[in-house]
PDB file of N, CA and C in Angstrom:
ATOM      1  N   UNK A   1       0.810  -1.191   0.000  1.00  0.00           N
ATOM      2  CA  UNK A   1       0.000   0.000   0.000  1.00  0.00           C
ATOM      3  C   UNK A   1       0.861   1.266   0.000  1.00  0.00           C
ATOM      4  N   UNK A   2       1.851   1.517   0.416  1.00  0.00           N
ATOM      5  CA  UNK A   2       3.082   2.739   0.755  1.00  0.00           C
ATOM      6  C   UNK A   2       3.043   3.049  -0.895  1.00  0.00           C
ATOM      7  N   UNK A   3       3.297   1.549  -1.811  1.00  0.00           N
ATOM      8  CA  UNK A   3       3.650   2.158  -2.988  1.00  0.00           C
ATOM      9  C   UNK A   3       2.222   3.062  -3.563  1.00  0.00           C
ATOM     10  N   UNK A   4       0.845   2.647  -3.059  1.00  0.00           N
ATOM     11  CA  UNK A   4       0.047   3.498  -4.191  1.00  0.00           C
ATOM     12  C   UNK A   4       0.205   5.165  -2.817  1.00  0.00           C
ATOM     13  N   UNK A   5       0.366   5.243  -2.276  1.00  0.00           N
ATOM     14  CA  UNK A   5       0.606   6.666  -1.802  1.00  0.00           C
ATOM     15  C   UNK A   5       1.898   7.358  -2.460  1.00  0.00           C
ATOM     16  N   UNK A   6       2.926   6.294  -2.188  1.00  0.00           N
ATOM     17  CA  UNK A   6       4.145   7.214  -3.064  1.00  0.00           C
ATOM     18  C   UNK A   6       4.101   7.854  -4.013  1.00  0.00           C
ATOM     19  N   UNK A   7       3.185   6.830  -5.023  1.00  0.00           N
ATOM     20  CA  UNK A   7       3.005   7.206  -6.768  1.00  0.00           C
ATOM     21  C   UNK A   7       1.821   7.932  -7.040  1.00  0.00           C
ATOM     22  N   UNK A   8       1.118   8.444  -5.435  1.00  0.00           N
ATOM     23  CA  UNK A   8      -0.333   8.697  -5.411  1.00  0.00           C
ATOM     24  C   UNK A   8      -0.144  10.427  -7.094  1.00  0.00           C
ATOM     25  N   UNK A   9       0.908  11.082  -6.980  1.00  0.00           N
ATOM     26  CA  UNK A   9       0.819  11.966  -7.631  1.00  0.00           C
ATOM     27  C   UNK A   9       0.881  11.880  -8.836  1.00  0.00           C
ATOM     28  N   UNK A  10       1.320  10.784  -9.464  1.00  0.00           N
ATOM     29  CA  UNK A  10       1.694  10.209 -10.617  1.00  0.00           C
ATOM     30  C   UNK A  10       0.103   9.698 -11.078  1.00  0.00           C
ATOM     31  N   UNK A  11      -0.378   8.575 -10.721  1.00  0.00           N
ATOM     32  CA  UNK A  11      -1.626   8.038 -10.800  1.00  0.00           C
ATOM     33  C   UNK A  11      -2.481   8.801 -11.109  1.00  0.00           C
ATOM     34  N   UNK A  12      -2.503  10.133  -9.777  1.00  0.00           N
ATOM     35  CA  UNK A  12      -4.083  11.120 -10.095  1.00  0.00           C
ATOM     36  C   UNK A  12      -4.078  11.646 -11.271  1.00  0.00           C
ATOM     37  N   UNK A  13      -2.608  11.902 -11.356  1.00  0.00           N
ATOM     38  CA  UNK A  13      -2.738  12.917 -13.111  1.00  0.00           C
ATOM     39  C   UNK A  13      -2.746  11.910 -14.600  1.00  0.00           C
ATOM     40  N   UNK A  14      -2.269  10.660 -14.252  1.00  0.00           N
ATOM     41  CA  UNK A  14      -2.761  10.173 -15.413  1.00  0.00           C
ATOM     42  C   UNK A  14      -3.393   9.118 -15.687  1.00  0.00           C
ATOM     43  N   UNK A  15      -4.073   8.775 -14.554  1.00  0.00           N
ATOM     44  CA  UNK A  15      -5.012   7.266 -14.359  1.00  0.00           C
ATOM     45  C   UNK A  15      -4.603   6.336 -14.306  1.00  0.00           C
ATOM     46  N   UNK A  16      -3.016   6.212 -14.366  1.00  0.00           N
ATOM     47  CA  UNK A  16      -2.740   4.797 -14.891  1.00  0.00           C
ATOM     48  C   UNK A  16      -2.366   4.274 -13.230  1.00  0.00           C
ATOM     49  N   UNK A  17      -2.892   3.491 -12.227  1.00  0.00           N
ATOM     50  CA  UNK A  17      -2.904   3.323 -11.373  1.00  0.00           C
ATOM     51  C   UNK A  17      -2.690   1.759 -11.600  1.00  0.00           C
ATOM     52  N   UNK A  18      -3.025   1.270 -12.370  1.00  0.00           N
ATOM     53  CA  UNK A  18      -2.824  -0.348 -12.304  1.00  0.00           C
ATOM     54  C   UNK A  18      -1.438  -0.525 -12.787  1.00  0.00           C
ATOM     55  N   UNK A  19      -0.541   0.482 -13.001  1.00  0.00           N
ATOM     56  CA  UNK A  19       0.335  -0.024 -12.884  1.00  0.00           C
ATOM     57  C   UNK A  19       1.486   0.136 -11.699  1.00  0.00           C
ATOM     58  N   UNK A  20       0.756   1.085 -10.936  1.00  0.00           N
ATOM     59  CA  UNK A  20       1.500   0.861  -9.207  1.00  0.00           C
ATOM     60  C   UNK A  20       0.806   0.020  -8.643  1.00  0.00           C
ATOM     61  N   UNK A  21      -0.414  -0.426  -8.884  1.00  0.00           N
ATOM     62  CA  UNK A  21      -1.287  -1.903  -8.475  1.00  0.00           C
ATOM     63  C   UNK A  21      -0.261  -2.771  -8.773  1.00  0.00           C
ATOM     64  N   UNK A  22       0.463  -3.072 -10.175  1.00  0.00           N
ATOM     65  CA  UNK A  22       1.008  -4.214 -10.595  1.00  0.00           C
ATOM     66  C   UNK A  22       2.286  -4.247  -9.780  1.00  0.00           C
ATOM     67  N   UNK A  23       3.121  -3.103  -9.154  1.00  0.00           N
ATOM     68  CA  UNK A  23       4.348  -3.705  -8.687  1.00  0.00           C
ATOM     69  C   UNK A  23       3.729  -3.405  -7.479  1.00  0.00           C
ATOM     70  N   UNK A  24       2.649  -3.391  -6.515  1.00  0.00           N
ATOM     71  CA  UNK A  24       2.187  -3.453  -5.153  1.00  0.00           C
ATOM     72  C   UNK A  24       1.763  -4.561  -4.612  1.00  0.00           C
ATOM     73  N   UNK A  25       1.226  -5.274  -5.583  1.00  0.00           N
ATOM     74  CA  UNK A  25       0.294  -6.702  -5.898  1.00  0.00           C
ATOM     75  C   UNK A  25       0.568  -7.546  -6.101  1.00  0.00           C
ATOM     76  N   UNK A  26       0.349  -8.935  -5.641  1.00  0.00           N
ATOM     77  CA  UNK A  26       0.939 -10.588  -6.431  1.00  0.00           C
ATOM     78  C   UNK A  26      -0.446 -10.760  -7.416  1.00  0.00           C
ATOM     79  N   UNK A  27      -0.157 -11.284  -8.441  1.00  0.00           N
ATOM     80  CA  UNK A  27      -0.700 -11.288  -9.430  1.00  0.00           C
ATOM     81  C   UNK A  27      -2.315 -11.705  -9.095  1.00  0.00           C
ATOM     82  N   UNK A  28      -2.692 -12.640  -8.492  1.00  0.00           N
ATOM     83  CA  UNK A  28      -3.944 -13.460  -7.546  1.00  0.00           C
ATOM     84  C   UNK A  28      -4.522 -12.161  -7.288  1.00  0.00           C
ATOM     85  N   UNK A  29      -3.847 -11.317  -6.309  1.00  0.00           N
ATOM     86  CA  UNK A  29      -4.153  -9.872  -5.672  1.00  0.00           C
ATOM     87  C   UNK A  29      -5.253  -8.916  -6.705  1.00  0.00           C
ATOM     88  N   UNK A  30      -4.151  -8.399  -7.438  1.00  0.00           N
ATOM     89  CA  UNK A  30      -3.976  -7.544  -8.926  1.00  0.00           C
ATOM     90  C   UNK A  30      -5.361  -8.047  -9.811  1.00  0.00           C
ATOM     91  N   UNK A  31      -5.959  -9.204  -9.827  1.00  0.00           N
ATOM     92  CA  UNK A  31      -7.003  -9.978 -11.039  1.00  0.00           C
ATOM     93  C   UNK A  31      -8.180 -10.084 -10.026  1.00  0.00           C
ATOM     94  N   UNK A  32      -7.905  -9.888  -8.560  1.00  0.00           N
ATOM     95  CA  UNK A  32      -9.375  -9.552  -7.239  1.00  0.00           C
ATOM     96  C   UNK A  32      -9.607  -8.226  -7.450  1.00  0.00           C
ATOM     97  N   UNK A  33      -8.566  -7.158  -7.265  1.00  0.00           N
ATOM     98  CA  UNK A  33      -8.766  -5.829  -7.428  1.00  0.00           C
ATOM     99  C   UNK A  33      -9.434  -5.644  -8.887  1.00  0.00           C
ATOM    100  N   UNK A  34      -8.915  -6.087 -10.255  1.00  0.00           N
ATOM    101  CA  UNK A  34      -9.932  -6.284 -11.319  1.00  0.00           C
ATOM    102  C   UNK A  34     -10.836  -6.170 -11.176  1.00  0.00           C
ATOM    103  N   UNK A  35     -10.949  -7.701 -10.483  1.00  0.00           N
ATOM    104  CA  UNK A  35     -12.794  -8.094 -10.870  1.00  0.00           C
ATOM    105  C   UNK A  35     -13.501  -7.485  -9.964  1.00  0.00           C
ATOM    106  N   UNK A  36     -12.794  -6.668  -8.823  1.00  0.00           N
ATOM    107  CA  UNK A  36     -14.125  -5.609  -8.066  1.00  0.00           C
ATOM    108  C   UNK A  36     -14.203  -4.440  -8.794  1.00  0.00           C
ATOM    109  N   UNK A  37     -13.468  -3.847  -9.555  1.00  0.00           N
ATOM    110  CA  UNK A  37     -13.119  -2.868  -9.731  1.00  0.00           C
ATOM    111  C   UNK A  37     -14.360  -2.379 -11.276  1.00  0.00           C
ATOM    112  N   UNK A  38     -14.734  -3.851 -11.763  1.00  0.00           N
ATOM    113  CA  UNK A  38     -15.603  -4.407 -12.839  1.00  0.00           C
ATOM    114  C   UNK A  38     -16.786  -4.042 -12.178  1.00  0.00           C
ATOM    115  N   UNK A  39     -17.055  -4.604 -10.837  1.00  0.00           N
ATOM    116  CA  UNK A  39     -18.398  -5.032 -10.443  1.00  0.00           C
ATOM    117  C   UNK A  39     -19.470  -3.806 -10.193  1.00  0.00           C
ATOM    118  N   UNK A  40     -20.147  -3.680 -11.113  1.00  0.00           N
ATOM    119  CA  UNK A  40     -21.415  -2.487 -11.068  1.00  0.00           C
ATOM    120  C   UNK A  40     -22.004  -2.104  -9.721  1.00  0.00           C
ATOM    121  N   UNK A  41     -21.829  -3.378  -8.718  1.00  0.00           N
ATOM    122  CA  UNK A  41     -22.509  -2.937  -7.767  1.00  0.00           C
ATOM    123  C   UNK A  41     -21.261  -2.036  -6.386  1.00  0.00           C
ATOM    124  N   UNK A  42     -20.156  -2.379  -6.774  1.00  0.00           N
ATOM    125  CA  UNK A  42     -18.882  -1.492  -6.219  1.00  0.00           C
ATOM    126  C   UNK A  42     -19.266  -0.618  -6.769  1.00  0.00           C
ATOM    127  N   UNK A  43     -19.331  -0.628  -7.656  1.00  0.00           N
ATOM    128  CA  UNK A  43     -19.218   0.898  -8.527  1.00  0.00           C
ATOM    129  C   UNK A  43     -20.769   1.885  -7.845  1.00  0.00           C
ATOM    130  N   UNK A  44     -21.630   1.155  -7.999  1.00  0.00           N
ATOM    131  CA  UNK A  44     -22.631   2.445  -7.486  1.00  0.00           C
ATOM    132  C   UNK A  44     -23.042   1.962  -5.994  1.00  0.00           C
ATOM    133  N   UNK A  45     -22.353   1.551  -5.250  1.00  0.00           N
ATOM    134  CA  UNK A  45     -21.706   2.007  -3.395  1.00  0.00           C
ATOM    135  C   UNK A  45     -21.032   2.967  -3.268  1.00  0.00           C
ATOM    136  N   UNK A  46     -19.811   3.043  -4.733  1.00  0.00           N
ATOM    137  CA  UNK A  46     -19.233   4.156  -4.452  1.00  0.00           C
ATOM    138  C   UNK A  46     -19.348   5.712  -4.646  1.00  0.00           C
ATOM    139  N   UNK A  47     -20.594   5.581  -5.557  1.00  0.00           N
ATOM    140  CA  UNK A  47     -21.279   6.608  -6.439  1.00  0.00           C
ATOM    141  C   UNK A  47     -22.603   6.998  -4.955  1.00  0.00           C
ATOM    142  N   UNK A  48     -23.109   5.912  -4.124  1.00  0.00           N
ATOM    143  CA  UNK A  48     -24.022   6.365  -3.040  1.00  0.00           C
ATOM    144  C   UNK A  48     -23.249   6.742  -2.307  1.00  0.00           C
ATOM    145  N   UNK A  49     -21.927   6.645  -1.891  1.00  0.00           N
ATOM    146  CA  UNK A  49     -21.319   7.422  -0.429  1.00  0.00           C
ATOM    147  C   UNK A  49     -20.600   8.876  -1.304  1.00  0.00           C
ATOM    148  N   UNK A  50     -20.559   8.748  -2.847  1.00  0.00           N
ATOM    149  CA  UNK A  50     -20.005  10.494  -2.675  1.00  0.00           C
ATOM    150  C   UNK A  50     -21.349  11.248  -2.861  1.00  0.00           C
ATOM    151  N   UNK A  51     -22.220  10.967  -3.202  1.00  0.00           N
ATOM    152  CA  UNK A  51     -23.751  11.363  -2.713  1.00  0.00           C
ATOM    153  C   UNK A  51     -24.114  11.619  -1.702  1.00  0.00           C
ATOM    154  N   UNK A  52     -23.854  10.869  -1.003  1.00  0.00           N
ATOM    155  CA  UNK A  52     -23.621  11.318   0.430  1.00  0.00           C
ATOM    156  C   UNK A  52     -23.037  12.174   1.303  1.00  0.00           C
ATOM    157  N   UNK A  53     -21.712  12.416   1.145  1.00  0.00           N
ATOM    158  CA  UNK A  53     -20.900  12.897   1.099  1.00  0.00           C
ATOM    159  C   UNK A  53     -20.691  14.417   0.559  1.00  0.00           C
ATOM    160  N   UNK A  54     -21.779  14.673  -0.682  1.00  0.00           N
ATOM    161  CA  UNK A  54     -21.728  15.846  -1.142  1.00  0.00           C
ATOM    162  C   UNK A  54     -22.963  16.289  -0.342  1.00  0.00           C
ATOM    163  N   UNK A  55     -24.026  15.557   0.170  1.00  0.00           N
ATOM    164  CA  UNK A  55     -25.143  15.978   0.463  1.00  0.00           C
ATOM    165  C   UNK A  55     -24.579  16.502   2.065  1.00  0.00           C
ATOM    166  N   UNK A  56     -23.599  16.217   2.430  1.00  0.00           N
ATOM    167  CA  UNK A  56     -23.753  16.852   3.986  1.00  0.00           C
ATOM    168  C   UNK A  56     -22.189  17.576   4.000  1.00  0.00           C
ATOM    169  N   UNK A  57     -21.723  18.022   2.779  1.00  0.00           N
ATOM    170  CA  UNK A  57     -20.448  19.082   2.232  1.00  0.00           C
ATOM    171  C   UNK A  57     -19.386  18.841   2.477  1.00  0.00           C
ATOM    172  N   UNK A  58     -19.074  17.096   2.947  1.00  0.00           N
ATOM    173  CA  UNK A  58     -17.665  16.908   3.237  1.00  0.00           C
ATOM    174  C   UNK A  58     -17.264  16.881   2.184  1.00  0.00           C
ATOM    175  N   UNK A  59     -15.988  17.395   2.032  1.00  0.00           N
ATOM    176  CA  UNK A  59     -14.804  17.838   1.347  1.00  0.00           C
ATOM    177  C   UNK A  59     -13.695  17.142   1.490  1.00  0.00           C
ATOM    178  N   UNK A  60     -13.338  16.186   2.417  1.00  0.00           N
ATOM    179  CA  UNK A  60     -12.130  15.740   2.775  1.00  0.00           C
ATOM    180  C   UNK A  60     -12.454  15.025   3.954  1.00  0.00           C
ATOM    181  N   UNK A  61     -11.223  14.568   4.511  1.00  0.00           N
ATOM    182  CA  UNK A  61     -11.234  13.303   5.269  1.00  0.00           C
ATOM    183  C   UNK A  61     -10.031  13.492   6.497  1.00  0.00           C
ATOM    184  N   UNK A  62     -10.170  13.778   7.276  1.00  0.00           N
ATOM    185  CA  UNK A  62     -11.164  12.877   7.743  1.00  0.00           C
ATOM    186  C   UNK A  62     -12.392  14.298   8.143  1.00  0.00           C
ATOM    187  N   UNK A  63     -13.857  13.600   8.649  1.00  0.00           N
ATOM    188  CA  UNK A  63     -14.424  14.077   8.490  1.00  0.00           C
ATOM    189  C   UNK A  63     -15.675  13.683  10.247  1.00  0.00           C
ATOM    190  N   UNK A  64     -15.799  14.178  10.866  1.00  0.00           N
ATOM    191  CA  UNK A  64     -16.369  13.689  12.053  1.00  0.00           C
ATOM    192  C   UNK A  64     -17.457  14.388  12.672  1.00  0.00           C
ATOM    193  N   UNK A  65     -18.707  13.364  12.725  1.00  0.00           N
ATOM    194  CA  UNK A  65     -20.010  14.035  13.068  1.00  0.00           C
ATOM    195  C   UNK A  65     -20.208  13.357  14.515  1.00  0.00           C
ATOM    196  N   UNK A  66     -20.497  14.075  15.517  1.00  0.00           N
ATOM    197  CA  UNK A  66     -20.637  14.174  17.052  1.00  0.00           C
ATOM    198  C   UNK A  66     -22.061  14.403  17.621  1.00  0.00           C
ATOM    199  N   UNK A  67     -22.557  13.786  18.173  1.00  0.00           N
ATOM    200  CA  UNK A  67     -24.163  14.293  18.731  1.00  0.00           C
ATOM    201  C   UNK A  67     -24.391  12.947  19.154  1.00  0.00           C
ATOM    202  N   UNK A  68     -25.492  13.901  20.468  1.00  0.00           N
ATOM    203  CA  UNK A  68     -26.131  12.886  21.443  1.00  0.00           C
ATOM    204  C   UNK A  68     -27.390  13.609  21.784  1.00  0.00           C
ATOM    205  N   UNK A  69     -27.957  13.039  22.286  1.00  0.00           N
ATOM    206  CA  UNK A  69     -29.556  13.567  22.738  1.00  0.00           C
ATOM    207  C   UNK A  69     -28.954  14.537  23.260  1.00  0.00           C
ATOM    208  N   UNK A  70     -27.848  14.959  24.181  1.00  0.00           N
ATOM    209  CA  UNK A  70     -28.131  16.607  24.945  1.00  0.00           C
ATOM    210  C   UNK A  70     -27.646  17.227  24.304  1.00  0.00           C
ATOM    211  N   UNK A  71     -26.912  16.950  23.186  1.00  0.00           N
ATOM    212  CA  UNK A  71     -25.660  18.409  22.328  1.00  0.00           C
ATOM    213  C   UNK A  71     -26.401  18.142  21.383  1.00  0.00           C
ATOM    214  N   UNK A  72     -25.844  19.210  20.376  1.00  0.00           N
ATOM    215  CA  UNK A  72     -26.495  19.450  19.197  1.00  0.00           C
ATOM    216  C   UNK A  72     -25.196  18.900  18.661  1.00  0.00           C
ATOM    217  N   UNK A  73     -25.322  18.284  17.297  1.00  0.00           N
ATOM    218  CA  UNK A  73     -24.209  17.971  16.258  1.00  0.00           C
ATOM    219  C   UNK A  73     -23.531  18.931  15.830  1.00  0.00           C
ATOM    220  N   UNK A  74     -22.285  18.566  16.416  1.00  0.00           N
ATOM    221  CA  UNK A  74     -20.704  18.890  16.221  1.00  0.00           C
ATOM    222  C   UNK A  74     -20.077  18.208  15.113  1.00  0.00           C
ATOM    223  N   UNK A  75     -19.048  19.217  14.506  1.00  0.00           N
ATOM    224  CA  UNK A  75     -18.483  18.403  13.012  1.00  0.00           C
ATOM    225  C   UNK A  75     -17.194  19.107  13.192  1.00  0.00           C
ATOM    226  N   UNK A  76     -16.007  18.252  13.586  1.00  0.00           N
ATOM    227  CA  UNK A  76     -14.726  18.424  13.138  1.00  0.00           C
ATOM    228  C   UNK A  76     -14.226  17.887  11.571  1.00  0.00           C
ATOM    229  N   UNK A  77     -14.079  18.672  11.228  1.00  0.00           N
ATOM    230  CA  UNK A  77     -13.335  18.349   9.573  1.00  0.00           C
ATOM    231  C   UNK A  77     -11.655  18.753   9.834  1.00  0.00           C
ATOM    232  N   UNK A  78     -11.238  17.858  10.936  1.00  0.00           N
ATOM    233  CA  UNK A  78      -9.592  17.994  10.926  1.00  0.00           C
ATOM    234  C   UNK A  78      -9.032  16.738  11.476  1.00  0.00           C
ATOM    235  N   UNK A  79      -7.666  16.493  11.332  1.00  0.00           N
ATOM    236  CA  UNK A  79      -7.132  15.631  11.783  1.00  0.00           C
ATOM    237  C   UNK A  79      -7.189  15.596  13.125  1.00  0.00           C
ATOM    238  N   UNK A  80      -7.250  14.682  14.285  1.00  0.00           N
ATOM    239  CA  UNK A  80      -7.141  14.931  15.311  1.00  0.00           C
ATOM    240  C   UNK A  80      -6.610  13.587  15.916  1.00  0.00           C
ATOM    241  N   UNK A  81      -5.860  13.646  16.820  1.00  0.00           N
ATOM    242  CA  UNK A  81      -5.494  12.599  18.178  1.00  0.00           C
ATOM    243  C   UNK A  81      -6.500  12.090  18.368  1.00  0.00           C
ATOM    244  N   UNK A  82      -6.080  10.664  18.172  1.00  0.00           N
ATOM    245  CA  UNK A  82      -7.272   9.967  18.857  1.00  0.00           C
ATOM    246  C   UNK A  82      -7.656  10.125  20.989  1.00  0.00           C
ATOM    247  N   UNK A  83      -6.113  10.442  21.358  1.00  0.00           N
ATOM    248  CA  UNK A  83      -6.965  10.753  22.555  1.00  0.00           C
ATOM    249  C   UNK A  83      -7.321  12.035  22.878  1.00  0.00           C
ATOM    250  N   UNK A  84      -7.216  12.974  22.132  1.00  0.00           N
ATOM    251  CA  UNK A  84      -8.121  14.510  22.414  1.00  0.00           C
ATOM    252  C   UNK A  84      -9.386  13.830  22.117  1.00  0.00           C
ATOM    253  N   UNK A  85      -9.485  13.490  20.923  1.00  0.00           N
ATOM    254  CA  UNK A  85     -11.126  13.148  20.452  1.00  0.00           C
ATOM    255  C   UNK A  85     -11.603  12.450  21.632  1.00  0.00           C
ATOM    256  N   UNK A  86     -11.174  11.302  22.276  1.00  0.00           N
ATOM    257  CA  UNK A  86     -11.783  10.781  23.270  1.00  0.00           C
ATOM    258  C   UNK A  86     -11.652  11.504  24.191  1.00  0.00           C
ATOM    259  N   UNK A  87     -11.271  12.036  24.621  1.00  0.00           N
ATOM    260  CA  UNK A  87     -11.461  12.973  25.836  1.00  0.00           C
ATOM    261  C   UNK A  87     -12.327  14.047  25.459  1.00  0.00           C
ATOM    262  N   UNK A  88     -12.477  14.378  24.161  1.00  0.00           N
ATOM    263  CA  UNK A  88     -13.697  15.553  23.746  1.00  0.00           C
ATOM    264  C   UNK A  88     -15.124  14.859  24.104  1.00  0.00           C
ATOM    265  N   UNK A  89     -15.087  13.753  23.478  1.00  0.00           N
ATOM    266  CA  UNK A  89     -16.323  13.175  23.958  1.00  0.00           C
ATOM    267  C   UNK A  89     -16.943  12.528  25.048  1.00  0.00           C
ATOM    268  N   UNK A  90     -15.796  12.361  25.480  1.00  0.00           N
ATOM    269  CA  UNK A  90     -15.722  11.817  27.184  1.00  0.00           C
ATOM    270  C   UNK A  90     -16.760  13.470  28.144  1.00  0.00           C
ATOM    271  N   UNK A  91     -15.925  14.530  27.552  1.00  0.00           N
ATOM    272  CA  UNK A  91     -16.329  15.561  28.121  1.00  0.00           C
ATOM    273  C   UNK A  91     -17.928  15.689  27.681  1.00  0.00           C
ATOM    274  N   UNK A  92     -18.271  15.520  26.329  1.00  0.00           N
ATOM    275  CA  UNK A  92     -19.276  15.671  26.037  1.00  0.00           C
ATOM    276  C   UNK A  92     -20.913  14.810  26.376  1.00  0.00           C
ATOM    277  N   UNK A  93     -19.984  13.535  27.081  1.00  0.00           N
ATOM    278  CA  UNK A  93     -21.064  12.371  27.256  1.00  0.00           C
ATOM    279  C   UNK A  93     -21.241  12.784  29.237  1.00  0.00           C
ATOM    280  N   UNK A  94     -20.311  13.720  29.679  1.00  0.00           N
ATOM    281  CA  UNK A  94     -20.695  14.334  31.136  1.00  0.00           C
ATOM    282  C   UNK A  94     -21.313  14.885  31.432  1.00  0.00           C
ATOM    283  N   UNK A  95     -21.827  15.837  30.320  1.00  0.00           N
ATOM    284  CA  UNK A  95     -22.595  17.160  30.183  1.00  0.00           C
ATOM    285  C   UNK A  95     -24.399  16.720  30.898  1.00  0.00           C
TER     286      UNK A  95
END
């Protein structure tokens, strides 16, 4: 996986991603990623979560929606520590 981030800049600009698939992958690997990559119904899961996704304006990732019966929904759109976050909500589940 390191390799499709390395080459991530290479790939976006010219699609050709199966071929950092091919030196990331044992061949078995490489012909699974294929045949999902084929499958209509991958394909519009992935077409319902950026639907999704556009419908409530995330932009990026990570992306974090917060609420409980006493708070109103909170949305961090930043990276964060996993133990601030737990301690944010720790604070928030005291309230």
């Amino acid at each position: 996986m390191d390799a499709l981030y390395r080459d991530q800049d290479q790939w976006s600009k010219d699609g050709k991603i199966e071929v950092t698939l091919a030196k990331a992958l044992e061949s078995t690997e490489l012909m699974r990623v294929k045949k999902l990559a084929a499958d209509p119904a991958i394909d519009a899961a992935v077409v319902q979560e950026v639907n999704l996704a556009m419908s409530l304006n995330i932009r990026g990732t990570p992306t974090f929606f917060i609420s409980s019966s006493k708070n109103p929904q909170q949305r961090i759109d930043q990276v964060i520590a996993y133990p601030a976050l737990k301690d944010y909500i720790d604070h928030l589940l005291k309230r």
